[in-house]
Protein backbone atom coordinates (compact mmCIF):
# COMPACT_ATOMS: atom_id res chain seq x y z
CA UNK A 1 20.73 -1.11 -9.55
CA UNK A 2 20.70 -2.67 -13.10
CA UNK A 3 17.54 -4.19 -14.07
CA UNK A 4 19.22 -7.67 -14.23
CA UNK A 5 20.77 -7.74 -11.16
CA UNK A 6 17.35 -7.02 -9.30
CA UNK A 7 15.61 -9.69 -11.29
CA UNK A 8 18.49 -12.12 -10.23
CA UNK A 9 18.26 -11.25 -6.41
CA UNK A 10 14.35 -11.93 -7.08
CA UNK A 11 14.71 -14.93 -8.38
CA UNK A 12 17.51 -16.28 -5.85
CA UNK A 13 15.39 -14.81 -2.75
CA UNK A 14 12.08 -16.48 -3.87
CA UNK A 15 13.96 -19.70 -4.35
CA UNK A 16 16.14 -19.57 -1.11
CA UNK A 17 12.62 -18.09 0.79
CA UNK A 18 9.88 -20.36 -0.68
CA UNK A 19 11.88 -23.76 -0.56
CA UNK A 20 12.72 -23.39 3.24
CA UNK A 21 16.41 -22.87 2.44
CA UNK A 22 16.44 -19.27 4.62
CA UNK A 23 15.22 -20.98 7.44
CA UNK A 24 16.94 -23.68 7.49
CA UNK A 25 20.18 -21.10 6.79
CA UNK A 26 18.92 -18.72 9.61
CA UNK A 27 18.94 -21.90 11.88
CA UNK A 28 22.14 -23.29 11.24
CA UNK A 29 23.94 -19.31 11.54
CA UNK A 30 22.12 -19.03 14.77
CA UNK A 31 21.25 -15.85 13.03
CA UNK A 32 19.94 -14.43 16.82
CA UNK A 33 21.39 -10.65 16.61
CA UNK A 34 19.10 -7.77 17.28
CA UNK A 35 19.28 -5.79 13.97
CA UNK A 36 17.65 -2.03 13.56
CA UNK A 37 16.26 -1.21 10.30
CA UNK A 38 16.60 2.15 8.95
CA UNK A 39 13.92 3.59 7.16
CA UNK A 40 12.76 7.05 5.99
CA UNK A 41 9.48 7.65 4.08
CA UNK A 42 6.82 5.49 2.91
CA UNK A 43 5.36 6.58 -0.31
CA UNK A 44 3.21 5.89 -3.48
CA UNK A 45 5.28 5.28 -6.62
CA UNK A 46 3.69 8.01 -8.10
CA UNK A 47 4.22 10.39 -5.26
CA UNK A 48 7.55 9.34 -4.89
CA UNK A 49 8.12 10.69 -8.78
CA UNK A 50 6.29 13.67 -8.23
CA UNK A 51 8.65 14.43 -5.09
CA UNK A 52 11.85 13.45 -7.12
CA UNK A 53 11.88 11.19 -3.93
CA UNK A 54 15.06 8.41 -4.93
CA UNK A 55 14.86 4.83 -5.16
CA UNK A 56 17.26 4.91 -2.32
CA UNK A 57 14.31 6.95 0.01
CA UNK A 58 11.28 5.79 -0.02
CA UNK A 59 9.20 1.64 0.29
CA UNK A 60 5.65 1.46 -0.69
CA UNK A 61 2.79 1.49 1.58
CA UNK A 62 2.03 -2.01 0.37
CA UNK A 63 5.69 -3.16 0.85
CA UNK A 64 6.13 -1.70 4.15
CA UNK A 65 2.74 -3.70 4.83
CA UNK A 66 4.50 -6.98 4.32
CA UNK A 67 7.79 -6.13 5.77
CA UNK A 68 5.56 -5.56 9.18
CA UNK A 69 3.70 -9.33 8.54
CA UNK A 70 6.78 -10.81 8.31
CA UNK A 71 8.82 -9.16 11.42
CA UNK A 72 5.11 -9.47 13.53
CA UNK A 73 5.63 -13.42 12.94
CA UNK A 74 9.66 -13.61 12.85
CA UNK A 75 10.96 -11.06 15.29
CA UNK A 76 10.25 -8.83 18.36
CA UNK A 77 9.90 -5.75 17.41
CA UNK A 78 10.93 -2.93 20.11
CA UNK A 79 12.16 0.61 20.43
CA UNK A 80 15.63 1.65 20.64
CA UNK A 81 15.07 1.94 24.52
CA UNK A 82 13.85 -1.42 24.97
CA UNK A 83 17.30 -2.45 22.87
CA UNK A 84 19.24 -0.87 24.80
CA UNK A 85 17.72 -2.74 27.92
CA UNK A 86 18.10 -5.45 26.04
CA UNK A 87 21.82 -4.80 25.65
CA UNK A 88 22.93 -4.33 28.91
CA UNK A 89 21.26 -8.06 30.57
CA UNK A 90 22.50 -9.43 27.13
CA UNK A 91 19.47 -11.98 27.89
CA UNK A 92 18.63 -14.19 25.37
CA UNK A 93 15.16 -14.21 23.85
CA UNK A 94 13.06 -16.21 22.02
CA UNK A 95 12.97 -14.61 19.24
CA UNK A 96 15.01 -12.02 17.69
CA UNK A 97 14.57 -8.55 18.29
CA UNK A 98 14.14 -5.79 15.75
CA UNK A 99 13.98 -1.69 15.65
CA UNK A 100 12.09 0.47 13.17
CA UNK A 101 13.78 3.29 13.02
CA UNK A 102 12.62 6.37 10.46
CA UNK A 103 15.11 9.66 9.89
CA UNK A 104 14.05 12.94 9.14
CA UNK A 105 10.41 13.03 9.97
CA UNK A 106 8.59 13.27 6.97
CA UNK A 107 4.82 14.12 7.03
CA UNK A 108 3.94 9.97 5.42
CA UNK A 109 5.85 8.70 8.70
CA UNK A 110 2.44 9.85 10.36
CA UNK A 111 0.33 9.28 6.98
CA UNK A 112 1.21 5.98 5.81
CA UNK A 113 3.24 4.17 8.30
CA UNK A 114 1.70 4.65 11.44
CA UNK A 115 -1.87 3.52 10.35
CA UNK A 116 -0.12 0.11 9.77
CA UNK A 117 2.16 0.07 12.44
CA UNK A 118 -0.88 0.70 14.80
CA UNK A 119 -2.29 -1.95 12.80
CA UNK A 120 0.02 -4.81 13.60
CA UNK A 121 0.55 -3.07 17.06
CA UNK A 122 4.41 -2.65 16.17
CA UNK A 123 6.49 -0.04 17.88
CA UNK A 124 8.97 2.40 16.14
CA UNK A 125 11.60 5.04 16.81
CA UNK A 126 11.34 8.32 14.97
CA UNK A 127 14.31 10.73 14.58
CA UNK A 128 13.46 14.46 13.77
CA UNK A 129 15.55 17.02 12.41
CA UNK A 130 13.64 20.27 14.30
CA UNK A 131 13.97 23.21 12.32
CA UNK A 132 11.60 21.53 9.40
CA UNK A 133 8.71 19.84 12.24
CA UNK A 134 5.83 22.32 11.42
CA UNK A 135 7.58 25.25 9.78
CA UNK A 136 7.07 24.62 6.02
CA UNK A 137 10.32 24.32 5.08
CA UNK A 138 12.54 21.61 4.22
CA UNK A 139 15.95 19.74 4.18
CA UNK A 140 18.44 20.90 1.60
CA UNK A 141 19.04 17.25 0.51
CA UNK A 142 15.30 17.55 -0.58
CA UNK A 143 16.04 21.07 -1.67
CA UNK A 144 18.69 20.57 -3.98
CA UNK A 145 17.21 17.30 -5.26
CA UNK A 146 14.65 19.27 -6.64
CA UNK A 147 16.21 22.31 -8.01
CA UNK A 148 18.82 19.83 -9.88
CA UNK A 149 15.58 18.13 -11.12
CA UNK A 150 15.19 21.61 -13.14
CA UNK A 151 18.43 22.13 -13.99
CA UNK A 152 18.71 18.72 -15.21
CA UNK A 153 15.78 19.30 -17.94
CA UNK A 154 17.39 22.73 -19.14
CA UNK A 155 18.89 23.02 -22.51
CA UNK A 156 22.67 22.46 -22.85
CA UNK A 157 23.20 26.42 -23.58
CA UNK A 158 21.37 27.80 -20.59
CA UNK A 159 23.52 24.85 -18.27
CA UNK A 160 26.64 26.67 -19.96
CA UNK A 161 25.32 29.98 -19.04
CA UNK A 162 25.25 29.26 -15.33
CA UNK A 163 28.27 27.74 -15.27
CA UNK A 164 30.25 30.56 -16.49
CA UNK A 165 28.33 32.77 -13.77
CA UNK A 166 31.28 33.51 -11.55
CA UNK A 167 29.07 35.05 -9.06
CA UNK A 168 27.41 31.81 -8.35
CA UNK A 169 30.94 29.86 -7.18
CA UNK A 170 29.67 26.79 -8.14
CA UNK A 171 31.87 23.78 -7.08
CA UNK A 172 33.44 21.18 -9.26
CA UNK A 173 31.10 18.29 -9.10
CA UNK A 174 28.25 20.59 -10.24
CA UNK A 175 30.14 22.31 -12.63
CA UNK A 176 31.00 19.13 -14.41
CA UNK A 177 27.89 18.22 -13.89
CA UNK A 178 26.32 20.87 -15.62
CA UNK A 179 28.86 20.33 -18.46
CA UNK A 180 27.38 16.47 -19.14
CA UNK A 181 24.28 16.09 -21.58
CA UNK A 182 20.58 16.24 -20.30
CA UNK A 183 20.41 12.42 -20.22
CA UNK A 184 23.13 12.11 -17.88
CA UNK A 185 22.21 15.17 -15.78
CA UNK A 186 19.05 13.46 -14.87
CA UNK A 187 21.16 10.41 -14.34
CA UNK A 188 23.52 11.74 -11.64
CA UNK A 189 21.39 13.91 -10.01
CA UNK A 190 22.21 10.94 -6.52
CA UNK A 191 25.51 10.73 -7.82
CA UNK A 192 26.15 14.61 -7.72
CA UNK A 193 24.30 15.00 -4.71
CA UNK A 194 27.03 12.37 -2.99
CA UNK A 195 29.94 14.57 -3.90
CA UNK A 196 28.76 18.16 -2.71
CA UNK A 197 27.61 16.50 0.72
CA UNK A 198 31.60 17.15 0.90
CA UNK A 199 31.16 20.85 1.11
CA UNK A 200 31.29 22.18 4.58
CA UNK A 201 27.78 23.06 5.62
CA UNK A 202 27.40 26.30 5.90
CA UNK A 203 28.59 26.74 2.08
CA UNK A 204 26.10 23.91 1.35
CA UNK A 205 23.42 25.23 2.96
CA UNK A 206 24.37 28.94 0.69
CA UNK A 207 24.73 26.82 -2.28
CA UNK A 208 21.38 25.68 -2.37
CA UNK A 209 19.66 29.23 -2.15
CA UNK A 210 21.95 30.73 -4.56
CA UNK A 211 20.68 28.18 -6.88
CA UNK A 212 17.13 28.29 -6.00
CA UNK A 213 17.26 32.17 -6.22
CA UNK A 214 18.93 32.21 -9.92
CA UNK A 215 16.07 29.98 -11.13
CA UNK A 216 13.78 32.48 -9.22
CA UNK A 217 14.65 35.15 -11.10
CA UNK A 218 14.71 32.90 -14.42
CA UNK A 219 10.91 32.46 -13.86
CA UNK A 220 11.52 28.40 -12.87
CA UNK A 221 10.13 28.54 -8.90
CA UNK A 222 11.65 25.42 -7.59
CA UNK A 223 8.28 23.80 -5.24
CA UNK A 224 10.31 22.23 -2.15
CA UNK A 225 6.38 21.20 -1.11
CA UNK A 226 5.82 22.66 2.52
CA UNK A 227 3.85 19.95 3.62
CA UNK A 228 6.46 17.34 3.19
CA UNK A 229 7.56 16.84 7.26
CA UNK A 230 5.49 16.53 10.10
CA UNK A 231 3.92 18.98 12.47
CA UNK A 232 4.07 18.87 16.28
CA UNK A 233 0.84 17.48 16.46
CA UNK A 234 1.64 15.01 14.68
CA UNK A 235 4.60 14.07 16.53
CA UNK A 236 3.01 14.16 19.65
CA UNK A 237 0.78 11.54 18.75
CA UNK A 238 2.69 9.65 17.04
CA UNK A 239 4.65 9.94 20.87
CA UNK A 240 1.91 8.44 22.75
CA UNK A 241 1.08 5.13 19.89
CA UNK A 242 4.19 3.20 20.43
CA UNK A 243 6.61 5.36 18.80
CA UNK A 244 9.80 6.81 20.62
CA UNK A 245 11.17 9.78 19.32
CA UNK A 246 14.95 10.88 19.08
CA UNK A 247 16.82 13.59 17.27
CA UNK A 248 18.42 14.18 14.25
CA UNK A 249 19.82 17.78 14.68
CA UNK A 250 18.41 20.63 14.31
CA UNK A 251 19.35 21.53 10.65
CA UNK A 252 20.25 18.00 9.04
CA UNK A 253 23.77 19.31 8.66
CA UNK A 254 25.99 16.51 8.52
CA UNK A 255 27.96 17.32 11.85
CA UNK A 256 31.65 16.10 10.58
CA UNK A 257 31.39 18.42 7.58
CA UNK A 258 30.56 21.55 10.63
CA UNK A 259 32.72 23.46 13.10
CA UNK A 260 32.38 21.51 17.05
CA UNK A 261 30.42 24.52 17.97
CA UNK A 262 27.48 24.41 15.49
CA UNK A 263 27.66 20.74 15.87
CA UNK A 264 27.00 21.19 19.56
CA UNK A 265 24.07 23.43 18.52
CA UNK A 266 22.41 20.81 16.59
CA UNK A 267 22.70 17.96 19.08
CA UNK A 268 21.94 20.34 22.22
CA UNK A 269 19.06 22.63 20.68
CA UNK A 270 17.22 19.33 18.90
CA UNK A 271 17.15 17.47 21.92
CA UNK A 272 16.22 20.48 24.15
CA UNK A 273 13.15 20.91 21.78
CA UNK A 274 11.98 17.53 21.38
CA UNK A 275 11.94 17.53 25.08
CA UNK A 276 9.94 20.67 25.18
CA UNK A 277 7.30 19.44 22.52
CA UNK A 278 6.54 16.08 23.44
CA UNK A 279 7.29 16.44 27.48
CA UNK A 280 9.50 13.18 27.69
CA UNK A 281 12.98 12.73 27.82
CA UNK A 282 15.10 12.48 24.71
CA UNK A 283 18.06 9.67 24.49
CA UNK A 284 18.35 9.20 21.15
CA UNK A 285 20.45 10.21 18.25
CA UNK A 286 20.49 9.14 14.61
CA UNK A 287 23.77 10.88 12.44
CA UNK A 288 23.32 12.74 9.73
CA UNK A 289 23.89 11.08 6.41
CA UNK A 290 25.51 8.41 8.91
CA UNK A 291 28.80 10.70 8.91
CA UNK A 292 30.77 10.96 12.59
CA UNK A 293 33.75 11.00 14.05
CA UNK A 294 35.46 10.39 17.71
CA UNK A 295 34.87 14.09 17.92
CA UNK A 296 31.29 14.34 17.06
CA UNK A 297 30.55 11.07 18.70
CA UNK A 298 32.05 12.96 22.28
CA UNK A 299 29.80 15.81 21.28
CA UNK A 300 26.85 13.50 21.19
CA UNK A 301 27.87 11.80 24.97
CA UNK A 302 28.38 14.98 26.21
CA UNK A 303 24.88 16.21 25.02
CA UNK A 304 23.31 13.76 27.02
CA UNK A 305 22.56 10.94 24.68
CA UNK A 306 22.54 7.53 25.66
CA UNK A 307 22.75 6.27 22.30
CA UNK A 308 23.86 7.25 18.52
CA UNK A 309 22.78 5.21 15.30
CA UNK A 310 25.02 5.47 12.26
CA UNK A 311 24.31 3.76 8.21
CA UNK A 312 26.92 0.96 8.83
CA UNK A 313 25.20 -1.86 7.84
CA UNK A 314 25.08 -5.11 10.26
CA UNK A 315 24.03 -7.02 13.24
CA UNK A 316 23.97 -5.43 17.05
CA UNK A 317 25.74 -7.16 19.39
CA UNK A 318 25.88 -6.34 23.26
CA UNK A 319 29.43 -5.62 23.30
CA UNK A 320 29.01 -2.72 20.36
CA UNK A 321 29.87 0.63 21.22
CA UNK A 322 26.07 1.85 22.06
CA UNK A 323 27.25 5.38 19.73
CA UNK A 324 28.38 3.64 16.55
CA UNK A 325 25.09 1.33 16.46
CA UNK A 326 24.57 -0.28 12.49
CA UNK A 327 21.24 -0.29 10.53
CA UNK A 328 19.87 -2.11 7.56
CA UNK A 329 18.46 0.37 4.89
CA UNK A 330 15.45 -0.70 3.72
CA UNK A 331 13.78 0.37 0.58
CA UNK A 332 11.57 -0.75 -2.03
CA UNK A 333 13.76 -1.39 -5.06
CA UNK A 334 16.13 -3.96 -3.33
CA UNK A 335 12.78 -5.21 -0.84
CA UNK A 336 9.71 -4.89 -2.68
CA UNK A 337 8.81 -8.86 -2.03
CA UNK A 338 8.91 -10.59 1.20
CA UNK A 339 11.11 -13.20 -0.19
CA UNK A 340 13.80 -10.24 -1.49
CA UNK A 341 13.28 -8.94 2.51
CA UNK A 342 13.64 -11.78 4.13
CA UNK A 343 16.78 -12.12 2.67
CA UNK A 344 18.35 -8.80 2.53
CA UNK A 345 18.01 -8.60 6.25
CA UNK A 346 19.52 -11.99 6.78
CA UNK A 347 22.21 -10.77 5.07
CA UNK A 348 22.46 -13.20 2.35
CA UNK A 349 23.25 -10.98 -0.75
CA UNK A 350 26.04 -9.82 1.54
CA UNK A 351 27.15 -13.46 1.73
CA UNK A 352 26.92 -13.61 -2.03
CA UNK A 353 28.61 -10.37 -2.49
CA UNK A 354 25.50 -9.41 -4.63
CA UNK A 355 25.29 -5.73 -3.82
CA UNK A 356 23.14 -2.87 -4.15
């Protein structure tokens, strides 16, 4: 976002937040809606740079502190279970009820933002993708962030080199990516990310290590950092302080970009070892980049799931479709004040059409 228009949405929230305005606003809207707010890592500006972690990613411990103060006193906070119980009396409550929801399962879930969850006794919901929970690796989002990090800094000559290196079958967006200067390289890095998440996955996934394997052999390792996600241990206890876990697939693959049968691999093999680790029952799914479809969302029912979350942004109402459930993204650039918070989650920039 530019600088300006962040400054302006400060401004506007502290003014709409500090006067009484929101209130008053959230009054008069009957603003009452359960909402789920979708988080994934929790992080230290300066280990958020040394991780090439995006704005987009990542709030600060101290942010996430204040985001907890202010749902403790404005909201009931409960799991994606107690939601759904929620949805089905369609009771109303006192106050409004709210999810914490975190994708992926990065090692800080444990780290940063349970210590403070436990510490204003808040509950969560956790989705893991498997295949990264205690092996050492990690996703290939978080892979090829890092190895276009490197390519990013290279000089213009060796970026022509590789993309005249037929053997590589690089795709368009990269290509042309390549093809820009260094200062827009390290620009678009999100940008270019967006468009190959277009590739079907299996050529993704091959994309990736053919990259990471050419810089290999050019002497520039690419560190994808081992200890990013969580272990099994952690999980586990993470499982018995409050925090439900669901799935994410096995693989992170986003399941609309895979043939039905893999997809059915991810959804049946994740939940199958969730339910293995942590000895509970698994209902809970969280797609993929948000991407689905009527077919993948029948793959999902069929699995067993009782629920799906997508990246639509909005309000839950009981009569949604308990498969196609929105979220709010939260993160620190657009929420780094309780005023700018308070206000994002009310949906007033929406209302403004002041966006992201």
């Amino acid at each position: 976002m530019f600088a300006w228009k962040i400054w302006l949405r400060w401004l506007l929230a502290g003014a709409l937040y500090y006067s009484g305005t929101l209130c008053l606003y959230r009054r008069l809207r009957r603003i009452g809606y359960p909402i789920i707010l979708n988080y994934h890592r929790v992080l230290d500006p300066a280990a958020a740079e040394n991780e090439a972690v995006p704005p987009g990613m990542y709030v600060r411990p101290q942010t996430f502190e204040k985001q907890l103060r202010y749902l403790a006193h404005h909201y009931r906070v409960v799991t994606m279970e107690e939601l759904l119980a929620w949805r089905e009396r369609a009771a109303p409550t006192r106050r409004p009820i709210c999810v914490l929801t975190f994708d992926d399962g990065w090692s800080d879930n444990y780290e940063k933002a349970l210590p403070l969850l436990r510490k204003y006794r808040l509950p969560a919901t956790l989705f893991l993708s498997t295949s990264f929970i205690g092996t050492g690796q990690t996703p290939w989002f978080y892979r090829l962030g890092h190895v276009l990090r490197v390519l990013a800094e290279m000089p213009d000559e060796t970026c022509a080199a590789l993309r005249s290196n037929d053997r590589l079958k690089l795709p368009v967006p990269l290509s042309g990516w390549l093809a820009a200067s260094s200062a827009e390289r390290q620009r678009d890095i999100d940008a270019v990310i967006e468009e190959l998440k277009k590739l079907p996955g299996a050529e993704l996934e091959s994309l990736v290590e053919r990259l990471q394997q050419w810089l290999l052999l050019g002497g520039r390792p690419v560190d994808v950092n081992g200890t990013a996600m969580l272990n099994w241990q952690q999980v586990r206890e993470m499982a018995l302080s409050s925090v439900e876990i669901g799935s994410h697939g096995v693989t992170h693959m986003i399941l609309t970009q895979i043939p039905p049968q893999a997809a059915n691999v991810e959804l049946q093999e994740s939940k199958r070892c969730i339910e293995e680790q942590i000895e509970r029952p698994v209902g809970g799914f969280s797609y993929p980049n948000g991407d689905y479809s009527d077919a993948v969302e029948a793959l999902v029912r069929a699995a067993g799931y009782r629920y799906a979350c997508t990246t639509q942004p909005g309000y839950v109402e009981s009569r949604d479709n308990p498969f196609q459930l929105k979220r709010i993204s939260v993160h620190d650039d657009i929420t780094f004040s309780t005023a700018l918070f308070a206000c994002h989650i009310a949906g007033i920039f929406k209302l403004l059409s002041i966006r992201n």
